[in-house]
Protein backbone atom coordinates (compact mmCIF):
# COMPACT_ATOMS: atom_id res chain seq x y z
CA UNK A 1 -6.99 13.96 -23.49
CA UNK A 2 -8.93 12.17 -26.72
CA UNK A 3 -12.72 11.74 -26.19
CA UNK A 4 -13.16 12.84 -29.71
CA UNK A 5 -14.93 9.44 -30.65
CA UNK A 6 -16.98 9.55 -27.59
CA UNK A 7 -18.36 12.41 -28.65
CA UNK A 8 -19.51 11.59 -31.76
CA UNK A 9 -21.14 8.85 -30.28
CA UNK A 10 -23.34 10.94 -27.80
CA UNK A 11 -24.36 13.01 -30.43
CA UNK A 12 -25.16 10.44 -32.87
CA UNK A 13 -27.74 7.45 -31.92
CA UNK A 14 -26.96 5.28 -35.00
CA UNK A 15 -23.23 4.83 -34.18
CA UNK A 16 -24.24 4.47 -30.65
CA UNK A 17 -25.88 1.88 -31.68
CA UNK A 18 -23.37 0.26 -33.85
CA UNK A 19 -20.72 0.60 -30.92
CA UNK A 20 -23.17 -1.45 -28.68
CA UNK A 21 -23.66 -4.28 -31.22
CA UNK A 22 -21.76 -5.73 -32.06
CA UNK A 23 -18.49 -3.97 -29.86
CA UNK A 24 -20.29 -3.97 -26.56
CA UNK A 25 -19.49 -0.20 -25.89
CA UNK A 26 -23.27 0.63 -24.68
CA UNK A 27 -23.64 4.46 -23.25
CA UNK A 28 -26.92 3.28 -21.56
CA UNK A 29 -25.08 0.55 -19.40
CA UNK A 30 -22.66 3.03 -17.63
CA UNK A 31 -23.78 2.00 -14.06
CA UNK A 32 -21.51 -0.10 -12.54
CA UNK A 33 -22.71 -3.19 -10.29
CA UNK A 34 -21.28 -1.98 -7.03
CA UNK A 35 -19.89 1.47 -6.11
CA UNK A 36 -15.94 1.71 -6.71
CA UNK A 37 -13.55 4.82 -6.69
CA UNK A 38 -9.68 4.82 -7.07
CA UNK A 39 -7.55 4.10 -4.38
CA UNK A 40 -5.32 7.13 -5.31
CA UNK A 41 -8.66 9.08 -4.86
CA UNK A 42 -8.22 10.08 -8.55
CA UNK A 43 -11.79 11.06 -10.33
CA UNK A 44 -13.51 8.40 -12.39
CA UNK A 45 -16.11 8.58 -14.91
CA UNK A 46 -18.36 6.06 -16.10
CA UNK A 47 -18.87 6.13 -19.43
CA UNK A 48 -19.95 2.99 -21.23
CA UNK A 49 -21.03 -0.36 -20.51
CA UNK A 50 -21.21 -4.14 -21.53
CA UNK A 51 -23.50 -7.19 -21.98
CA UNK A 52 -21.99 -8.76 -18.93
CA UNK A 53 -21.96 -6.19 -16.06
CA UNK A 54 -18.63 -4.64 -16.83
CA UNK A 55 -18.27 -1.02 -16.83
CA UNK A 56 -15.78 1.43 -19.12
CA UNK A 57 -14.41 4.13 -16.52
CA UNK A 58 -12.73 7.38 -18.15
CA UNK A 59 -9.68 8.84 -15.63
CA UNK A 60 -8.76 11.88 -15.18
CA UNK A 61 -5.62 11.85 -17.59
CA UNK A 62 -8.14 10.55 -20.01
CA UNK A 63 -7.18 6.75 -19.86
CA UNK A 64 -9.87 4.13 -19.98
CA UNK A 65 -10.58 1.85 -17.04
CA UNK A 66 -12.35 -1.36 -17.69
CA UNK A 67 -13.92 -3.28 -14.51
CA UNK A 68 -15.74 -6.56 -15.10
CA UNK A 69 -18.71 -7.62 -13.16
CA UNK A 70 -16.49 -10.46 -11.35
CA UNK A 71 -14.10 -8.22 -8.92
CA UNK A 72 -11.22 -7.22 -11.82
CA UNK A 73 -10.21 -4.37 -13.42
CA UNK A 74 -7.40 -2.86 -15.81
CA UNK A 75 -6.62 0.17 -18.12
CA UNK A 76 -7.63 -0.70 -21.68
CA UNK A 77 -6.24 2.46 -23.68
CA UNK A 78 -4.62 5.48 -23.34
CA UNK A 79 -8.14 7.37 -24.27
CA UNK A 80 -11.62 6.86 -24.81
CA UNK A 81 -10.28 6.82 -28.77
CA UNK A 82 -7.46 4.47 -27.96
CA UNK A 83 -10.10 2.33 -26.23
CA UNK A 84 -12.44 2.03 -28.88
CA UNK A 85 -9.71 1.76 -31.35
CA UNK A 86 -9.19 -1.32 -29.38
CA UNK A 87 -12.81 -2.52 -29.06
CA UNK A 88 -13.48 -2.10 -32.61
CA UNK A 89 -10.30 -3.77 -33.83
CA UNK A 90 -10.46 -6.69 -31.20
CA UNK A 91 -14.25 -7.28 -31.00
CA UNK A 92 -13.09 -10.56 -28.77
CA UNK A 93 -10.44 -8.82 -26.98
CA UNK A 94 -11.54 -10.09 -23.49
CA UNK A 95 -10.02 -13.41 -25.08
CA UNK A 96 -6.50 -11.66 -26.03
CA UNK A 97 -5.60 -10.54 -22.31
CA UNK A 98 -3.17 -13.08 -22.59
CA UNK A 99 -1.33 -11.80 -25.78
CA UNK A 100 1.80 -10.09 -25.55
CA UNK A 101 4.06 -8.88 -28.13
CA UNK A 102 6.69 -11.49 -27.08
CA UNK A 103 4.07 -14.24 -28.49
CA UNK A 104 4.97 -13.18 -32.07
CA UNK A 105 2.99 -12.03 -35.14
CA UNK A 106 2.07 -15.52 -35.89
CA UNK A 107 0.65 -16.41 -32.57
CA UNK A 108 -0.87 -13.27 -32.23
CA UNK A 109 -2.67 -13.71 -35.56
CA UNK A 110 -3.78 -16.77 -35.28
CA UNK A 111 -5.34 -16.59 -31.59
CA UNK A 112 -7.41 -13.33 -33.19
CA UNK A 113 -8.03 -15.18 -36.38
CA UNK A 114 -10.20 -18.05 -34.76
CA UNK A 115 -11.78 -15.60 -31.99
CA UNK A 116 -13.05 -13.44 -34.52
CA UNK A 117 -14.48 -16.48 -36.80
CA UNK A 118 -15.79 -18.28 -33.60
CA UNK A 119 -18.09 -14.49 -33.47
CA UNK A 120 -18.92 -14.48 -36.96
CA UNK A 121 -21.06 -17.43 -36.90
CA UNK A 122 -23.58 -15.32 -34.49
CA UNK A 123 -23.81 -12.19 -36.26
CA UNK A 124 -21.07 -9.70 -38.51
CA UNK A 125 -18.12 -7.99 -37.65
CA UNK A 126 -16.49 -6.87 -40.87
CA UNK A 127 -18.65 -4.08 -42.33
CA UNK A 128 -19.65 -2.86 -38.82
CA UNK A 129 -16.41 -2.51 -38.27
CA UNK A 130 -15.53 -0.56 -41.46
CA UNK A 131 -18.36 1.68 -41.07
CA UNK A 132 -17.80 2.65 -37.49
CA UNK A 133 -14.05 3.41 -37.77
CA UNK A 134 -14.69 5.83 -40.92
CA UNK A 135 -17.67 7.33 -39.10
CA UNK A 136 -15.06 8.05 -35.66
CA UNK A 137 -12.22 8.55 -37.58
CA UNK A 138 -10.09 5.62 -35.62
CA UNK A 139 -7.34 4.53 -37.81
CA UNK A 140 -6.46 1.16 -39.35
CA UNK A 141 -4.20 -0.71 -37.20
CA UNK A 142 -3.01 -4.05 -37.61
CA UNK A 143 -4.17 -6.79 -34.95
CA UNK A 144 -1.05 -7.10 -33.71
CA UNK A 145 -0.10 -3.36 -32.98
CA UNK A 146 -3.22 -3.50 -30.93
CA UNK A 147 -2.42 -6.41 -28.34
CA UNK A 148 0.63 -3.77 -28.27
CA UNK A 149 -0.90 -0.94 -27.61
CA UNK A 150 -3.46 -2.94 -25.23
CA UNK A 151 -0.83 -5.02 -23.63
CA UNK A 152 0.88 -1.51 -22.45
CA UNK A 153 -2.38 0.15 -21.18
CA UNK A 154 -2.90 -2.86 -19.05
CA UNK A 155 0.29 -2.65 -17.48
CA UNK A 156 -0.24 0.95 -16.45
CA UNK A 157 -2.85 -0.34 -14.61
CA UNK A 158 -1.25 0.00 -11.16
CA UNK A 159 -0.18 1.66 -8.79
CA UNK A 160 -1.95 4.92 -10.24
CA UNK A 161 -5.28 3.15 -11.54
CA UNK A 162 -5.69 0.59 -8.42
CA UNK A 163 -9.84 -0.28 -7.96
CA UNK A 164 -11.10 -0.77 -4.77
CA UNK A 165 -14.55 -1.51 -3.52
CA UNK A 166 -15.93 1.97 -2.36
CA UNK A 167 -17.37 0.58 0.91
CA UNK A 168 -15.11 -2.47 2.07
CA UNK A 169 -11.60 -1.32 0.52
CA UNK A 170 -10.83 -4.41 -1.09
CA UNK A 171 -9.10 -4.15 -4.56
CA UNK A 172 -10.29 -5.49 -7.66
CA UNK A 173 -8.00 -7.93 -9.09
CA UNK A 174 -5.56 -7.42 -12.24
CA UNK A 175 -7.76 -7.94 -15.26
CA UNK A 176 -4.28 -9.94 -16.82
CA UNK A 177 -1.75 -12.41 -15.66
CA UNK A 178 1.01 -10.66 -17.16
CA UNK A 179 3.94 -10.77 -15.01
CA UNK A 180 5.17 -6.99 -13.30
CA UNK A 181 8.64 -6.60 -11.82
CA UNK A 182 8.45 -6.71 -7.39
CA UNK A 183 8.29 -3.77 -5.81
CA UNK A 184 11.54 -3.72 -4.45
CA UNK A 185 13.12 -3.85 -8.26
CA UNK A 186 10.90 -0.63 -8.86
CA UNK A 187 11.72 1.05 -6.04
CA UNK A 188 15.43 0.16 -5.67
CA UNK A 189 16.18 1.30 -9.36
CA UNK A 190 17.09 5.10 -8.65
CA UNK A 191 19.34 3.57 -5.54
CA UNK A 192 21.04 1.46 -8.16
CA UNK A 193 21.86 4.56 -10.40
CA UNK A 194 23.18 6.36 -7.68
CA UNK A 195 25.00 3.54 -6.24
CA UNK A 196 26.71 3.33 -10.06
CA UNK A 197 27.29 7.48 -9.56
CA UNK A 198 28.95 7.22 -6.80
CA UNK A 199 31.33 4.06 -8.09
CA UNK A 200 32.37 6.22 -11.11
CA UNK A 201 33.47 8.60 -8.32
CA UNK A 202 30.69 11.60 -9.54
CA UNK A 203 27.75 12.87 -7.14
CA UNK A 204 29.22 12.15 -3.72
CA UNK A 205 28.13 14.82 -1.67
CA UNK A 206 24.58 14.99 -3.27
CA UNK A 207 23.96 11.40 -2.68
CA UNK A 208 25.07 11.82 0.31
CA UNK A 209 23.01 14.94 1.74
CA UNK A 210 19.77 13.74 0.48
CA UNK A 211 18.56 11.08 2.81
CA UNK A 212 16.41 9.25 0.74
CA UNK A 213 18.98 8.70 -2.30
CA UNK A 214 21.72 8.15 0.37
CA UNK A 215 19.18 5.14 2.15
CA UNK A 216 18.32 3.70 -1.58
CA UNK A 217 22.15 3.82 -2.53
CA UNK A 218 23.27 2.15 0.95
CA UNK A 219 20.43 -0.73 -0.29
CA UNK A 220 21.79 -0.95 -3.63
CA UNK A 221 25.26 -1.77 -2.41
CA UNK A 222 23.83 -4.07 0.26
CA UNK A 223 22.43 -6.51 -2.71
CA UNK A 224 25.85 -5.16 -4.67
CA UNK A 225 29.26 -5.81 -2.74
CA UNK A 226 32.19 -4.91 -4.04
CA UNK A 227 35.73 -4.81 -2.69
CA UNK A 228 36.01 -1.26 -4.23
CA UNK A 229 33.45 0.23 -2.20
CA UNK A 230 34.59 0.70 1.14
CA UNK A 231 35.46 4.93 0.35
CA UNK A 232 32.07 5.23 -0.66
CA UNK A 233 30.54 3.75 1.93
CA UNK A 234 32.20 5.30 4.68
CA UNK A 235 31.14 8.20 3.13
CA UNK A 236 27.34 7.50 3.42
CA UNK A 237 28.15 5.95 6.85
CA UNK A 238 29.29 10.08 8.05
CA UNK A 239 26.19 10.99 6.49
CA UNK A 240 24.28 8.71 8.09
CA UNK A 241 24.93 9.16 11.24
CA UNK A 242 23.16 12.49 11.20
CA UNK A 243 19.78 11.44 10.65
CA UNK A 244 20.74 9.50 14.75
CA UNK A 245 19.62 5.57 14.17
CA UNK A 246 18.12 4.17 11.50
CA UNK A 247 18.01 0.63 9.01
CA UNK A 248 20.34 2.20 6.77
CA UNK A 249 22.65 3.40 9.78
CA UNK A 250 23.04 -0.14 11.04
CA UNK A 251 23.47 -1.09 7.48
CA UNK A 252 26.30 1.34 6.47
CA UNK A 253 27.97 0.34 9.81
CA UNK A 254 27.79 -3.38 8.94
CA UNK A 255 28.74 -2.80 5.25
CA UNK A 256 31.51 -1.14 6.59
CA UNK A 257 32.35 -3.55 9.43
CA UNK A 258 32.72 -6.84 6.71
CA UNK A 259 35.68 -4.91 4.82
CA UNK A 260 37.76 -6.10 8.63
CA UNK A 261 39.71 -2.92 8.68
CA UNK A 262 40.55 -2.15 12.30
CA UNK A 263 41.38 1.74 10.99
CA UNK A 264 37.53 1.87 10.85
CA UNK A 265 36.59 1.41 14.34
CA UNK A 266 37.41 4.75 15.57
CA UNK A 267 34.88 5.57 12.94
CA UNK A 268 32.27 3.15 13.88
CA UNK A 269 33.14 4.49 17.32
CA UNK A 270 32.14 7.90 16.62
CA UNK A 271 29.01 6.84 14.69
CA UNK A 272 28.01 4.50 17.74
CA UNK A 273 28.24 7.49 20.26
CA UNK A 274 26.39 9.74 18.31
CA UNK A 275 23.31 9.50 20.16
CA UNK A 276 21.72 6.90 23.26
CA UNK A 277 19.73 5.37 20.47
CA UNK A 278 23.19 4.83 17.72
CA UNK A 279 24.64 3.43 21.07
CA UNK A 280 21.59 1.00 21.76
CA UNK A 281 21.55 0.12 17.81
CA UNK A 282 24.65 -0.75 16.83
CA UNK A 283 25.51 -2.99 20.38
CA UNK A 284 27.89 -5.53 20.38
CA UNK A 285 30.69 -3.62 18.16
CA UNK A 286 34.40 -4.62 19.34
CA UNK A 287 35.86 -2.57 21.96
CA UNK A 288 38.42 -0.56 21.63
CA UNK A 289 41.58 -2.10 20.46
CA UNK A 290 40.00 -4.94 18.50
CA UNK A 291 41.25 -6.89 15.61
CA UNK A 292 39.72 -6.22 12.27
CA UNK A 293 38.86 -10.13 12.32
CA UNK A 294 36.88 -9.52 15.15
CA UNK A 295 35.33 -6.45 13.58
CA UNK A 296 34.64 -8.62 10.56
CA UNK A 297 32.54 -11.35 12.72
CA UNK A 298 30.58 -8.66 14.56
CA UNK A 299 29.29 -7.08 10.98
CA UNK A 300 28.79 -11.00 9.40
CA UNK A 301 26.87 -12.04 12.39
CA UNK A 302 24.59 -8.61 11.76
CA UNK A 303 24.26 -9.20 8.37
CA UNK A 304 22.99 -12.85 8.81
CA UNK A 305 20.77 -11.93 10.80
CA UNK A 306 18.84 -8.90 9.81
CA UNK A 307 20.51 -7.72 6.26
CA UNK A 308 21.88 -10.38 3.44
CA UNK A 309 22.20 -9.86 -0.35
CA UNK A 310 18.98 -11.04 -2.02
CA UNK A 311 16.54 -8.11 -2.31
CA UNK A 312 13.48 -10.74 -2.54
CA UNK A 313 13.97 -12.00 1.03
CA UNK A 314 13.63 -8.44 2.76
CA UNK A 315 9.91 -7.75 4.09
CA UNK A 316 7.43 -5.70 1.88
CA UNK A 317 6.93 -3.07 4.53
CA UNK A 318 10.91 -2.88 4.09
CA UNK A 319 9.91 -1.13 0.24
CA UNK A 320 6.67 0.25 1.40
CA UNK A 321 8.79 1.91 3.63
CA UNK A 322 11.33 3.38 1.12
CA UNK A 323 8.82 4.10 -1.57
CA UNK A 324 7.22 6.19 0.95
CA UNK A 325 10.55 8.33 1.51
CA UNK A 326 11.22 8.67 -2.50
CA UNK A 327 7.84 10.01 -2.76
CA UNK A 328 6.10 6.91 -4.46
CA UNK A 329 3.33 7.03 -2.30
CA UNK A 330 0.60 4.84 -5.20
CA UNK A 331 3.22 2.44 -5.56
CA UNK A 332 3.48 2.12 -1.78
CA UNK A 333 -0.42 2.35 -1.25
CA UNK A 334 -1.17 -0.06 -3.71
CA UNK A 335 1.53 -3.05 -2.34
CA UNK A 336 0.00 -2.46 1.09
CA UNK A 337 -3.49 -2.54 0.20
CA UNK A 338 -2.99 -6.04 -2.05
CA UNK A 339 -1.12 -7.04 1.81
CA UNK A 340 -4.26 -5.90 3.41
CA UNK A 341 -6.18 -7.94 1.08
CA UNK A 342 -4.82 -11.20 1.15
CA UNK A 343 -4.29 -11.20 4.93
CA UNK A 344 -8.02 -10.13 5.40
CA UNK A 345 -8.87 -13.46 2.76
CA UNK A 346 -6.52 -15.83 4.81
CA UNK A 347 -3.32 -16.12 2.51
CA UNK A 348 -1.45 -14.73 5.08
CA UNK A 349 -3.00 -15.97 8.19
CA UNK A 350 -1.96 -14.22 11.34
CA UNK A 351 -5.03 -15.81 13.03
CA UNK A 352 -3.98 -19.31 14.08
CA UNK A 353 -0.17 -18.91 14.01
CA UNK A 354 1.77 -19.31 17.83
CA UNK A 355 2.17 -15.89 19.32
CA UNK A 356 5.87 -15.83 19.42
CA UNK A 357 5.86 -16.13 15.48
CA UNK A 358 3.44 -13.45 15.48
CA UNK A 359 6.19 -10.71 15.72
CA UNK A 360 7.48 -11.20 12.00
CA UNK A 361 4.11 -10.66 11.03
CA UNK A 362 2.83 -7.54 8.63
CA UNK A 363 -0.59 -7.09 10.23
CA UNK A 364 0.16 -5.33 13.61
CA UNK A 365 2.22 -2.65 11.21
CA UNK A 366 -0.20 -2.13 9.02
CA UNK A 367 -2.24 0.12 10.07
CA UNK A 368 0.93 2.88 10.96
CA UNK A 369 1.87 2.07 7.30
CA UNK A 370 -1.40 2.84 6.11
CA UNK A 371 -1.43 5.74 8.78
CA UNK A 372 1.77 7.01 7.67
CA UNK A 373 0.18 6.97 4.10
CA UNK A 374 -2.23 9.01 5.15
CA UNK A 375 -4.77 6.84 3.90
CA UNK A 376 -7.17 6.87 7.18
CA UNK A 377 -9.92 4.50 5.51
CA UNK A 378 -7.28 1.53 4.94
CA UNK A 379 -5.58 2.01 8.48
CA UNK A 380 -9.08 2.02 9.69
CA UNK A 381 -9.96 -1.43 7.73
CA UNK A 382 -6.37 -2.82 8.89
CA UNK A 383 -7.36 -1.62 13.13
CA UNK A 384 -10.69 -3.47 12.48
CA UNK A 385 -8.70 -6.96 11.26
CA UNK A 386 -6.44 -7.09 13.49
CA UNK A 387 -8.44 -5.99 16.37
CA UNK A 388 -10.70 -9.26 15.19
CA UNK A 389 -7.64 -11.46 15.41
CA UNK A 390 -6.69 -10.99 19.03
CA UNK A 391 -6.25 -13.86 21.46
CA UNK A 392 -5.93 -12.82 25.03
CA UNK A 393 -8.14 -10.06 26.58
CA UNK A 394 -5.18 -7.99 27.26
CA UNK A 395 -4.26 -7.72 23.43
CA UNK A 396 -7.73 -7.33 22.63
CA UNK A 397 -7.97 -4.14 24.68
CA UNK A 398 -4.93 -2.98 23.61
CA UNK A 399 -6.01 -3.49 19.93
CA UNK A 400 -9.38 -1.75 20.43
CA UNK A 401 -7.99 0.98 22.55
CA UNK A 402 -6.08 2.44 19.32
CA UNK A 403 -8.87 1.19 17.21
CA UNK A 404 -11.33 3.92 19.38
CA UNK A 405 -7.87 6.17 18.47
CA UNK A 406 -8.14 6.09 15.02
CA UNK A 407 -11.57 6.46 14.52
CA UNK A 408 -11.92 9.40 16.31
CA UNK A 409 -9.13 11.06 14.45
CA UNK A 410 -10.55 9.96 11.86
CA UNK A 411 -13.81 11.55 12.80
CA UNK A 412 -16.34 8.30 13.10
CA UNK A 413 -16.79 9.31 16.88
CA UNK A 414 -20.24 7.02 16.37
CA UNK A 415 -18.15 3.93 15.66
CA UNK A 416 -15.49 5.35 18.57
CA UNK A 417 -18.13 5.20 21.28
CA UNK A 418 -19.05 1.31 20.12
CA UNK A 419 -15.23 0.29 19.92
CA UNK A 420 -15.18 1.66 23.91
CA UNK A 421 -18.16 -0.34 24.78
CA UNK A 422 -16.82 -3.07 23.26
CA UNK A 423 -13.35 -2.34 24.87
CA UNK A 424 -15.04 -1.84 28.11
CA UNK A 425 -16.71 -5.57 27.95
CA UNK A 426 -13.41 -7.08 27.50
CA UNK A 427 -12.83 -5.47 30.67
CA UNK A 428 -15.78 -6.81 32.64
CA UNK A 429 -15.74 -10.38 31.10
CA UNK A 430 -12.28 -11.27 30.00
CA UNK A 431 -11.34 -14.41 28.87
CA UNK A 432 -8.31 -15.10 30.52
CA UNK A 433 -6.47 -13.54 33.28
CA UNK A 434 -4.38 -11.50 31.21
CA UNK A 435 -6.37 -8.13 32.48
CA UNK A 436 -5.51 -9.00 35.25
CA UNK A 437 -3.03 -6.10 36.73
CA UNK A 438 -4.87 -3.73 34.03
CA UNK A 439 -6.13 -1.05 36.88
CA UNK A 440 -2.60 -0.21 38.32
CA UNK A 441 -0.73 0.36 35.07
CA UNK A 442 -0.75 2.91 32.44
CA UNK A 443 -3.04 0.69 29.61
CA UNK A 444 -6.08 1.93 32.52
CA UNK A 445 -4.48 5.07 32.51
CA UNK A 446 -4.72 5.03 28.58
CA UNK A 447 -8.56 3.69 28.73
CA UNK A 448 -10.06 6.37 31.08
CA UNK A 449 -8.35 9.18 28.99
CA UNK A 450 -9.14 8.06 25.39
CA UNK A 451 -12.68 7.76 26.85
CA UNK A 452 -12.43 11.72 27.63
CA UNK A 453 -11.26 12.65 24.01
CA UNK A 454 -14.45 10.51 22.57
CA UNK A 455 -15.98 12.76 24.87
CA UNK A 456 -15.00 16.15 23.96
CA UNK A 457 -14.61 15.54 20.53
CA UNK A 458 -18.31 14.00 20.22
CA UNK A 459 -20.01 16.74 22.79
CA UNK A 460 -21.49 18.72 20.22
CA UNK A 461 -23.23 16.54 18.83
CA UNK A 462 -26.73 16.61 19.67
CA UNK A 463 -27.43 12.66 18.10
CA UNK A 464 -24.41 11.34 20.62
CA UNK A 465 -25.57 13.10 23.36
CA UNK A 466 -26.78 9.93 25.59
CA UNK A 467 -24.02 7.68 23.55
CA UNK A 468 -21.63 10.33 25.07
CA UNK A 469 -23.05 10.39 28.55
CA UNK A 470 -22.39 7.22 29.31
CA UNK A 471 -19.12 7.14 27.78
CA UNK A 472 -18.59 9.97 30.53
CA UNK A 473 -19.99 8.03 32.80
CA UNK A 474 -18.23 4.59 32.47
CA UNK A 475 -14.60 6.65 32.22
CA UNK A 476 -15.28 8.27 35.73
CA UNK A 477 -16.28 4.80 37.05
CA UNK A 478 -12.87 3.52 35.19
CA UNK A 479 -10.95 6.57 36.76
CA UNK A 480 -12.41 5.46 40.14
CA UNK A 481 -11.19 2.03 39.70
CA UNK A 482 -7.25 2.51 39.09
CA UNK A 483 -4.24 2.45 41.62
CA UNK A 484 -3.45 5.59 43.08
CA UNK A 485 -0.32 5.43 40.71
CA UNK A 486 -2.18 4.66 37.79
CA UNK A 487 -4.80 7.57 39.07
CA UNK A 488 -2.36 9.94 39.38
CA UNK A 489 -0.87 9.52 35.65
CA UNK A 490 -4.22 10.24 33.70
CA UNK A 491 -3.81 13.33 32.12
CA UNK A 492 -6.12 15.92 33.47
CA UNK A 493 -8.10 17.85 30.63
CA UNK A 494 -10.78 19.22 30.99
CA UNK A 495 -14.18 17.65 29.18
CA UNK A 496 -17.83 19.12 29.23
CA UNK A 497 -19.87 18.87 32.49
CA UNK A 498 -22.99 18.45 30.34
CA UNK A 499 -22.58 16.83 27.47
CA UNK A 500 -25.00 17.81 24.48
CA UNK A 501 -28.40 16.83 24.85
């Protein structure tokens, strides 16, 4: 880590000074307009500010972190050092986020060239600059090796550097256009390398064995068909089939299936009856003493309809998903939280579409994403949308009933109690008749005993204690009202006679 040059700077007025005017690095505007943190939970450190709101951020690895006053944010430089280098060479470099090396030196110099003359009819850049690099020790670098060296920082940005608003969870936008390769090219890459591993014949058995490089390989090859790969993929098909059923089970069997080799259905056979949940999975497969032909149609009419070759058209929560298993987690976090965003701004409305459509729809899996993350505050945020965006009373219920869930897991047993009282007036007023058989099946079964974990978990507190009463009191009164059936199914625990007060 370099803060050698914002050092001197704290020690030295005059060339704290300078750096404020005219380079807009000011140590005395370090407070930020709202409250932000990382969503990686990394440490940030305010450092510096500028003339229009925005704040300079120091990370933990040292890189700087510029967030403007307007909702966007990117890394800026390597170091506080780099940074500066930066600020002091490109005293207009808000107005070169748009350079990239690919422009070309010309470009490039001309675009600074007028910027910097378009400042110099206000007030001097020249000897300022001169006397502040000397004083910091920042090396001469040409213009154009810093849009370089700036154009890389900013596309570090994400997934490790990702802003969010500290109390709402919404991310602060990129702070450049510059386009960034999908998340499935990222994320696919090491399946791709294996996938050319296991064509040059090398690496078999430890593809094979590890499930997440076996999964990313069997994707690679789905986007990747070649004649010469049935061996292979009977291979990770054997493998497979150990982990019981999964996407990439139902893929290797399909994969498989299109080669039309009837010597591979006692194989497929064998995977199918591995366990009740291969047999449910892969359904449909020939019986015995089928035709490879008819094989061949079984595995095309799968792959129309849930596989294909273009990596673009699978889901997000499809790479979310994998990233998870390889251990990307900030990559994963940050895709689902830009999801989260735009669904929460109306870009992808789930509110408004017809409920049979609503299936395909991210929102109802976010939250488990964000859960399996174990990013609580975002699954929390996602709970709260889509509990907001439910139609009938019976989906409503449903939707608040895990809400209450998660936020007592999550320890907000205050905002638990209010999503049961809420829950609880769905019951009493519904809008439709969709509650109707609610008392004699196991969603009122669910109700009454998801009122008596609130319960326990929020008896010792003394400030709950008549929130946490009547909670006891309205699941008794719940418990009273079910079926026998229903009744008989609640789990029995037991919760405090008294609670606190």
């Amino acid at each position: 880590m370099t803060d050698h040059a914002l050092r001197l700077l704290q020690e030295n007025p005059h060339l704290a000074e300078l750096a404020a005017f005219p380079f807009n690095f000011d140590l005395d505007r370090a407070d930020h307009v709202e409250d932000v943190r990382l969503a990686s939970d990394g440490p940030l450190k305010p450092i510096a500010g500028d003339d229009t709101g925005g704040t300079y951020f120091m990370c933990a690895d040292g890189s700087v972190l510029y967030a403007d006053s307007e909702g966007s944010a990117g890394i800026i430089g390597d170091s506080v050092d780099e940074a500066l280098e930066i600020l002091v060479g490109l005293p207009g470099w808000h107005d070169c986020l748009g350079l990239a090396p690919s422009d070309g030196e010309e470009k490039i110099l001309a675009e600074i060239a007028e910027t910097e003359e378009e400042i110099r009819e206000y007030h001097g850049i020249d000897a300022e600059r001169d006397e502040l690099r000397a004083a910091l020790g920042l090396p001469v670098r040409s213009p154009v090796e810093l849009i370089g060296r700036l154009h890389a920082a900013l596309l570090r940005t994400e997934p490790e550097f990702l802003l969010l608003n500290a109390e709402e969870g919404g991310a602060y936008a990129l702070l450049d256009r510059h386009p960034r390769p999908p998340l499935w090219e990222t994320v696919l890459a090491p399946g791709r390398a294996d996938l050319a591993l296991l064509r040059e014949g090398s690496s078999w058995d430890e593809v094979a064995r590890d499930g997440g490089r076996r999964a990313l390989a069997l994707r690679a090859a789905q986007y990747d068909r070649r004649d010469t790969d049935l061996a292979l993929l009977r291979h990770l098909l054997k493998h497979e089939a150990e982990a019981s059923m999964t996407d990439e089970l139902r893929l290797a069997a399909v994969l498989v299936g299109m080669h039309g080799l009837a010597e591979d259905l006692p194989l497929l056979y064998e995977v199918r009856e591995t366990t009740y949940d291969t047999w449910c999975g892969l359904g449909g497969m020939p019986e015995p003493g089928a035709s490879g032909e008819e094989l061949r149609e079984w595995a095309l009419g799968l792959d129309d309809s849930l596989f294909g070759t273009d990596p673009s058209d699978e889901p997000l929560l499809t790479w979310t998903g994998l990233a998870l298993e390889q251990g990307m987690d900030e990559w994963a976090r940050a895709a689902l939280i830009r999801l989260l965003d735009d669904i929460d701004l109306g870009g992808h409305r789930y509110d408004g579409m017809p409920p049979k459509r609503r299936d395909a729809h991210p929102l109802p899996a976010l939250p488990y994403a964000f859960e399996e993350l174990g990013d609580s505050f975002q699954a929390l945020r996602a709970q709260r949308l889509y509990s907001r965006l439910q139609d009938t009373a019976q989906d409503r219920v449903s939707a608040l009933l895990t809400l209450a869930r998660m936020e007592r897991e999550g320890h907000q047993l205050r905002e638990a109690i209010g999503t049961l009282a809420r829950l609880r007036d769905t019951l009493a007023k519904p809008a439709d008749d969709t509650l109707r058989h609610w008392r004699g099946t196991n969603l009122g079964a669910y109700i009454v005993e998801e009122h008596h974990e609130v319960v326990r978990a929020a008896s010792a507190d003394a400030s709950l204690a008549e929130d946490v009463r009547e909670a006891a009191r309205a699941a008794a009164e719940i418990l009273s009202e079910l079926s026998e059936a229903a009744r008989a199914s609640v789990r029995q625990r037991p919760i405090p006679d008294s609670p606190a007060g």
